[in-house]
C-alpha atoms as a PDB file:
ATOM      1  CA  UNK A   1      27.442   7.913  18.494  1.00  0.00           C
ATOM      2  CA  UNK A   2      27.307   5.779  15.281  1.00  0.00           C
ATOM      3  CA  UNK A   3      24.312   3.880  15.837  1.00  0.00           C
ATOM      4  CA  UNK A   4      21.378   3.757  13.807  1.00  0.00           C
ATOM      5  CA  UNK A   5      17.979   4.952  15.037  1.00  0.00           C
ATOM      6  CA  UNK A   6      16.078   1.919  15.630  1.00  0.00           C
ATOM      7  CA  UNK A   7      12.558   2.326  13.555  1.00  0.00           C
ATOM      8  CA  UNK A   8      10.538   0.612  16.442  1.00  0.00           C
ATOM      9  CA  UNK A   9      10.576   4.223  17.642  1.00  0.00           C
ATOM     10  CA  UNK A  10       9.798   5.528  13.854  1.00  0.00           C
ATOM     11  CA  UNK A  11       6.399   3.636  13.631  1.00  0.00           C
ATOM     12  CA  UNK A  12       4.100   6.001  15.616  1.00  0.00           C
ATOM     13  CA  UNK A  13       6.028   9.237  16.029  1.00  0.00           C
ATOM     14  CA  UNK A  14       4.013  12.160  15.347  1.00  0.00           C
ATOM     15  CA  UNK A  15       4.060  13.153  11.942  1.00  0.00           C
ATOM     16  CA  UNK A  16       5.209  16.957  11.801  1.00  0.00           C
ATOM     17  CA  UNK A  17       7.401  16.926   9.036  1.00  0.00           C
ATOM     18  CA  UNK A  18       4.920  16.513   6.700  1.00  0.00           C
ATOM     19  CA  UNK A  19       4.087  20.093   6.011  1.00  0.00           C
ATOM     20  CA  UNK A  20       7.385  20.373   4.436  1.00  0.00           C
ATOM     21  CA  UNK A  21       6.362  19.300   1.203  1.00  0.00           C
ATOM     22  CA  UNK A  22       9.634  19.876  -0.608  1.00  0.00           C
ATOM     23  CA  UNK A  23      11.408  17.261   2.259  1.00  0.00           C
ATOM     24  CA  UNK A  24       8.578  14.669   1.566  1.00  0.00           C
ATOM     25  CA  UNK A  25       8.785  15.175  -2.396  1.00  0.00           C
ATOM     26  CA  UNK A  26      12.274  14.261  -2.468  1.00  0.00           C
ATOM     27  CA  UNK A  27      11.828  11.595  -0.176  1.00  0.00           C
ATOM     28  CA  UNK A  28       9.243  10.159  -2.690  1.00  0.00           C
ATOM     29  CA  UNK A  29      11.437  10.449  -5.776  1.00  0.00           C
ATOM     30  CA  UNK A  30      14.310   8.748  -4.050  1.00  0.00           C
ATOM     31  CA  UNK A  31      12.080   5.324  -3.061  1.00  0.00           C
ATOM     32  CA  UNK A  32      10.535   6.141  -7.044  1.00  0.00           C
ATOM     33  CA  UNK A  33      14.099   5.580  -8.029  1.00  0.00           C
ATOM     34  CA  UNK A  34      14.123   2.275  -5.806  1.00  0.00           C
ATOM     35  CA  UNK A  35      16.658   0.404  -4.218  1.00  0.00           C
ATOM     36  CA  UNK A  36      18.001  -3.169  -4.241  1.00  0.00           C
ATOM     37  CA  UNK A  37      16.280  -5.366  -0.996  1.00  0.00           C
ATOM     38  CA  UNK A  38      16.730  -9.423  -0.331  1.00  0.00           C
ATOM     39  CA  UNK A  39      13.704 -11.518   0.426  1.00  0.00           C
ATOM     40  CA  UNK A  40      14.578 -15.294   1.872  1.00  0.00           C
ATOM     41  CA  UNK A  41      13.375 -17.342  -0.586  1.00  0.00           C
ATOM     42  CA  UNK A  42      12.288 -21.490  -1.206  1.00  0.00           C
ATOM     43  CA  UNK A  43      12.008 -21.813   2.588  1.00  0.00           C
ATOM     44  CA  UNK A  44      14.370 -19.115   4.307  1.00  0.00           C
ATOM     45  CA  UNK A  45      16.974 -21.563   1.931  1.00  0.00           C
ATOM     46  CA  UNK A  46      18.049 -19.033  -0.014  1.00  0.00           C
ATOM     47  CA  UNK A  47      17.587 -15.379  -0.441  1.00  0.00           C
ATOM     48  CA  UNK A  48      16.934 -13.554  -4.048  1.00  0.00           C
ATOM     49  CA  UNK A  49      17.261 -10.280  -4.926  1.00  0.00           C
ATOM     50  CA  UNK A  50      14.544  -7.819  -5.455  1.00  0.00           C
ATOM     51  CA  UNK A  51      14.384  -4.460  -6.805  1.00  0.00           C
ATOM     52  CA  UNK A  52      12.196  -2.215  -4.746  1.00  0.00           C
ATOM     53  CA  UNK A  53      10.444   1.029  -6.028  1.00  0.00           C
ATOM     54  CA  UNK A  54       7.478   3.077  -5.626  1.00  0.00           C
ATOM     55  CA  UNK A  55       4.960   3.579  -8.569  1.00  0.00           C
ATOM     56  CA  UNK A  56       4.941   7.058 -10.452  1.00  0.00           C
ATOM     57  CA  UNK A  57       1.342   7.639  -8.276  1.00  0.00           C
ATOM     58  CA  UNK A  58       2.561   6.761  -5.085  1.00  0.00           C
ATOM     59  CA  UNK A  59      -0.249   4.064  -5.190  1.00  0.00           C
ATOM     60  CA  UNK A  60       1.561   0.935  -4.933  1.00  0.00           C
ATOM     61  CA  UNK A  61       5.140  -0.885  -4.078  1.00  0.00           C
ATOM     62  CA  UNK A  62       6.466  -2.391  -7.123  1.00  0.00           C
ATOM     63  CA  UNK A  63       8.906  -5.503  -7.168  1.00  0.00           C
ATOM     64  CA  UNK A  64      10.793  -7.769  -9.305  1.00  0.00           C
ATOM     65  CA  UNK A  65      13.743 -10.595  -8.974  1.00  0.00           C
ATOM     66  CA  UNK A  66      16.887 -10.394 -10.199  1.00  0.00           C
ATOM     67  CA  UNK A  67      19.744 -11.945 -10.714  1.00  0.00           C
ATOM     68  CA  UNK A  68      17.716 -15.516  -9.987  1.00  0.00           C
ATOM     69  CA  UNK A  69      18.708 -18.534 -12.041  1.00  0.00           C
ATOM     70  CA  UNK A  70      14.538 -19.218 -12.146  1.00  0.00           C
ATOM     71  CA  UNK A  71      12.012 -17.443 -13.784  1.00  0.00           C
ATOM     72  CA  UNK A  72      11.847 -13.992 -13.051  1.00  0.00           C
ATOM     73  CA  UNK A  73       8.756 -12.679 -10.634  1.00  0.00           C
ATOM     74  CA  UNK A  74       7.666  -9.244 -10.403  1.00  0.00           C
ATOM     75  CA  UNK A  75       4.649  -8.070  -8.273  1.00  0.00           C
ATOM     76  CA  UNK A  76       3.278  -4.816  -7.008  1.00  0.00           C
ATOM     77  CA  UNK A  77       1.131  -3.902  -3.607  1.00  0.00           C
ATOM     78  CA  UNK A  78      -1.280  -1.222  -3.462  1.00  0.00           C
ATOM     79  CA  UNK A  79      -0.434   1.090  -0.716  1.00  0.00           C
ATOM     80  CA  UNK A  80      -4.232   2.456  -1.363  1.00  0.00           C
ATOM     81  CA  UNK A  81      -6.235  -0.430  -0.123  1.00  0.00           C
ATOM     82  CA  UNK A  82      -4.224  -3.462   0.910  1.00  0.00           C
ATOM     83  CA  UNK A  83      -1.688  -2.272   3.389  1.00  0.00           C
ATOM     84  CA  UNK A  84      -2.066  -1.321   6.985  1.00  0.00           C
ATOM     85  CA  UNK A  85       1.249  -0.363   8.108  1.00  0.00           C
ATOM     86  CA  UNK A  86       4.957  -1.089   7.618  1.00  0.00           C
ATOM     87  CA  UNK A  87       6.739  -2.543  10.745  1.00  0.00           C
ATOM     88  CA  UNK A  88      10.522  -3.166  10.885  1.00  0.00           C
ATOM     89  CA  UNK A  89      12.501  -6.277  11.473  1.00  0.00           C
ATOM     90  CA  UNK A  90      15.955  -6.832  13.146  1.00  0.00           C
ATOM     91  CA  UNK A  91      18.604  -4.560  11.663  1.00  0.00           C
ATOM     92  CA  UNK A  92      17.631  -3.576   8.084  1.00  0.00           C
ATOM     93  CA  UNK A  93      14.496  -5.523   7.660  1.00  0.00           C
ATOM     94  CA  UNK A  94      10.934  -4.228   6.547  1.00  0.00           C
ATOM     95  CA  UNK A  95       7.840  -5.827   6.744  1.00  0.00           C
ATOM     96  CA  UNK A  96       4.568  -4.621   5.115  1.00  0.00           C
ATOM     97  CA  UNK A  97       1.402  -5.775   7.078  1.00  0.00           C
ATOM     98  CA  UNK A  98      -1.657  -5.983   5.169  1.00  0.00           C
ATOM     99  CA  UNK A  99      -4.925  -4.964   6.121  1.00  0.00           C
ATOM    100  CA  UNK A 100      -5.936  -8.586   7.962  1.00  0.00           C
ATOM    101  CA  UNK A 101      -2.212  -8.308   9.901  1.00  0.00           C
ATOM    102  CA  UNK A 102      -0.966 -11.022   7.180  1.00  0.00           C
ATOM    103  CA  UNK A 103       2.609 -10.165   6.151  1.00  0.00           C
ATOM    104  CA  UNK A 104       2.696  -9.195   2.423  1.00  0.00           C
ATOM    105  CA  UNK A 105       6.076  -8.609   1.677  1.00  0.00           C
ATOM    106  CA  UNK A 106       9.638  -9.180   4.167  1.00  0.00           C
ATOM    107  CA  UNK A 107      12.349  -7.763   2.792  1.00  0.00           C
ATOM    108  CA  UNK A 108      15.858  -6.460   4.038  1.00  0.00           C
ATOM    109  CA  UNK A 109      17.731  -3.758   3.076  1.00  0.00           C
ATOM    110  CA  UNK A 110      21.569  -3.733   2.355  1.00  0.00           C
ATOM    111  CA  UNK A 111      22.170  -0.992   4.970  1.00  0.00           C
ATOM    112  CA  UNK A 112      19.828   0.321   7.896  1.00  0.00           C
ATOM    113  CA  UNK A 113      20.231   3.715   6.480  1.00  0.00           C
ATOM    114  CA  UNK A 114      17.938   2.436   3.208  1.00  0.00           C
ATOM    115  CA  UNK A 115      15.416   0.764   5.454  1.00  0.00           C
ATOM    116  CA  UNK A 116      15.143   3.811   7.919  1.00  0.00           C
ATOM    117  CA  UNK A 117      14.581   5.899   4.809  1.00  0.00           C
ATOM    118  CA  UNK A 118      11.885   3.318   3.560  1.00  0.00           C
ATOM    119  CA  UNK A 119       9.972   3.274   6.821  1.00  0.00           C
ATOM    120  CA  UNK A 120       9.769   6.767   7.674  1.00  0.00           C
ATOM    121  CA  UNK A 121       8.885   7.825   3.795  1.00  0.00           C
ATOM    122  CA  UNK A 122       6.148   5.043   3.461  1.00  0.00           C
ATOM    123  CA  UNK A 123       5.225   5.438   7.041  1.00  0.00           C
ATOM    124  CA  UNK A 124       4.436   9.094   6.698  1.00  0.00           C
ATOM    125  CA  UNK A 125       3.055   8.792   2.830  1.00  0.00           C
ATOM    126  CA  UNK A 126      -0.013   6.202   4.958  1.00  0.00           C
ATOM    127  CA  UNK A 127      -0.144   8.986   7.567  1.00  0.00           C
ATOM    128  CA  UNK A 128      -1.165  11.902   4.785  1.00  0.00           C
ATOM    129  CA  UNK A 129      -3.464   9.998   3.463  1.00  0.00           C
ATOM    130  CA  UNK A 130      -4.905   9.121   6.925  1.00  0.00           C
ATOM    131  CA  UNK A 131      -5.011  12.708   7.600  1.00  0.00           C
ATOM    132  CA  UNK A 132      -6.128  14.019   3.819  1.00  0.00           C
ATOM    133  CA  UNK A 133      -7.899  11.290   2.197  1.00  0.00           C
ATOM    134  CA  UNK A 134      -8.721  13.572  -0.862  1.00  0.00           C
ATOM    135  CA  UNK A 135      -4.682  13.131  -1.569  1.00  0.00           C
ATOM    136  CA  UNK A 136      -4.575   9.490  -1.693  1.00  0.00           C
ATOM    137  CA  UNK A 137      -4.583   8.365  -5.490  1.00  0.00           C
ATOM    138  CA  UNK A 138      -6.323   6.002  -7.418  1.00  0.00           C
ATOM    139  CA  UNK A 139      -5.004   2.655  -7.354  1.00  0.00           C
ATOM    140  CA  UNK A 140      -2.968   1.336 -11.062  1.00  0.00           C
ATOM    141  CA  UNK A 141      -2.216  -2.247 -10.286  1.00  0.00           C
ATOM    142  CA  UNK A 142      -4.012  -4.387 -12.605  1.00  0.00           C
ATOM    143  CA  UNK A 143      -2.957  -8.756 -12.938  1.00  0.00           C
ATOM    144  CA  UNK A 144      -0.440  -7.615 -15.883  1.00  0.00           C
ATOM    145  CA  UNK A 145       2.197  -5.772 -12.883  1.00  0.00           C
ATOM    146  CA  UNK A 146       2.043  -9.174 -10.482  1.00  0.00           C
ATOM    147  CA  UNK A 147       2.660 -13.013 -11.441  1.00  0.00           C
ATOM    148  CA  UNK A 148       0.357 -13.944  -8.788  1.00  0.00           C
ATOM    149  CA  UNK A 149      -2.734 -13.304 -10.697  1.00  0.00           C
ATOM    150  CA  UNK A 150      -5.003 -15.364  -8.843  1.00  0.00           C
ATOM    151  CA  UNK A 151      -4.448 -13.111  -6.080  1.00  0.00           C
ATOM    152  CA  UNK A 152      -5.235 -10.140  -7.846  1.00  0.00           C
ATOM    153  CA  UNK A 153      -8.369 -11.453  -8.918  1.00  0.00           C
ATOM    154  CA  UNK A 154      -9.593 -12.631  -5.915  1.00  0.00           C
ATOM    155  CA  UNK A 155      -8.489  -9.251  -4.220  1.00  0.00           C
ATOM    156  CA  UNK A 156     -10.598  -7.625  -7.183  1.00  0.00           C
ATOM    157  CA  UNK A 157     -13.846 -10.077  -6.962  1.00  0.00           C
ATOM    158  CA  UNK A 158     -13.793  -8.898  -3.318  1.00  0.00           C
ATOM    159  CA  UNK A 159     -13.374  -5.173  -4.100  1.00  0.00           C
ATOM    160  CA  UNK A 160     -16.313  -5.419  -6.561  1.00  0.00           C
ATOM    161  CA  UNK A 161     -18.732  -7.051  -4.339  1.00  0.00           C
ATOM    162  CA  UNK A 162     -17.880  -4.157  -1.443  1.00  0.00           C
ATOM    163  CA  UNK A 163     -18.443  -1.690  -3.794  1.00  0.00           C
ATOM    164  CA  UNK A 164     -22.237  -3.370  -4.779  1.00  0.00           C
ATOM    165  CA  UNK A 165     -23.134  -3.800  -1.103  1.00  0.00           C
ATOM    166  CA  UNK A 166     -22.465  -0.417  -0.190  1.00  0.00           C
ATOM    167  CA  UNK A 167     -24.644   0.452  -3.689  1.00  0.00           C
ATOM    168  CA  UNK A 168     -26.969  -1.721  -2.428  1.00  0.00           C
ATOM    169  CA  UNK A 169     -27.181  -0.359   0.916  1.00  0.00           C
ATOM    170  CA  UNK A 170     -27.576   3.457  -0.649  1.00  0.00           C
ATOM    171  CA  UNK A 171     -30.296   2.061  -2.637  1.00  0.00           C
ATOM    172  CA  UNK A 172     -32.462   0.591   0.354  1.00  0.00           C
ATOM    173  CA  UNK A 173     -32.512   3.576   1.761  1.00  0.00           C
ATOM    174  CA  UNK A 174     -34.564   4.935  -0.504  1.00  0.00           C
ATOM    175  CA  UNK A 175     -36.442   2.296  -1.526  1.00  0.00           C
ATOM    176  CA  UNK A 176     -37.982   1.430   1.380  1.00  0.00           C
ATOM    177  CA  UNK A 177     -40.196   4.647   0.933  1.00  0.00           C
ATOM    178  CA  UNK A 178     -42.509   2.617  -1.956  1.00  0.00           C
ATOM    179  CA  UNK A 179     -45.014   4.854  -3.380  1.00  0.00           C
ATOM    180  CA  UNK A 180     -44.969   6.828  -0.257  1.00  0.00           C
ATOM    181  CA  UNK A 181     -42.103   9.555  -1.687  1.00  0.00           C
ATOM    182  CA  UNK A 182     -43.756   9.187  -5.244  1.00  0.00           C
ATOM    183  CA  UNK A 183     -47.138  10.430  -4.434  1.00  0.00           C
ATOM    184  CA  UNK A 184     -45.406  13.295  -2.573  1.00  0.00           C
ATOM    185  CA  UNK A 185     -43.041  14.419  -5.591  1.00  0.00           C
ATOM    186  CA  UNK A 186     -46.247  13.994  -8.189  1.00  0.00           C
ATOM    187  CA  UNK A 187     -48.511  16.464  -5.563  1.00  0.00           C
ATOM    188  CA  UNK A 188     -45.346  19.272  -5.294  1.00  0.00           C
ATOM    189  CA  UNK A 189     -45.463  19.260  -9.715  1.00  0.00           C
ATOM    190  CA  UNK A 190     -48.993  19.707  -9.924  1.00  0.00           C
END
């Protein structure tokens, strides 16, 4: 009695609560509001504040540092094609795995309460989208929400050249036919 559900158990349940769409919409607005996490910081040394929150869309993680005697950093991560899944961490931690199993973002959470919230909410948003593809939204972050723009732009370079090999691919397909195909659609008009 007391104890808090560890999420270890919360990463692959079975998602049946998502039919209730009025549960999962208020879970939504409450990580939209965001809450106040800790990330360890110039080496595990230190630890800065960060507040969390989840874009208007759904479509990405937003952060930004406060209360840090340096330049403030903000950041986002786009839920729609750079995370795999969210694990958790000791007591209130959260970790969000990217799609190569890199870590993108550790952060903890000032209660395990918030964090179990986070993980099943984000867990089961990945999960709907998994299941429904045709809900997942477009993706808004763009190298004005991060300070990391390198990243972004060589996470965008490499979305771009995806994009024109699968064109390309498309394309091969039908040009590999030659004049075969043209011949054929010039006889049906005539």
């Amino acid at each position: 009695m007391g104890q808090a559900l560890s999420c270890a158990c919360l990463e692959h349940m079975p998602m049946e609560s998502t039919h209730d769409t009025n549960i999962n919409n208020e879970r939504l607005e409450v990580l939209k509001k965001g809450n106040k996490f800790m990330r360890n910081a110039y080496l595990g040394l230190t630890q800065q504040e960060l507040f969390v929150n989840l874009s208007e869309n759904t479509s990405a993680i937003q952060w930004k540092t406060e209360n840090t005697w340096t330049t403030a950093e903000k950041g986002e991560i786009d839920l729609t094609s750079q995370v795999k899944k969210f694990k958790s961490t000791g007591d209130t931690g959260i970790q969000v795995i990217g799609l190569d199993n890199n870590v993108l973002l550790e952060i903890k959470a000032e209660e395990t309460s918030i964090r179990d919230q986070w993980m099943v909410c984000l867990t089961e948003l990945l999960h709907s989208w998994a299941d429904h593809p045709e809900s997942r939204p477009k993706s808004t972050v763009t190298a004005e929400g991060t300070t990391n723009k390198a990243e972004y732009f060589k996470n965008r370079e490499q979305e771009i050249l995806a994009r024109e090999k699968a064109s390309a691919e498309r394309k091969a397909k039908y040009a590999a036919g030659g004049m075969k195909y043209t011949a054929a659609a010039m006889a049906n008009r005539a």
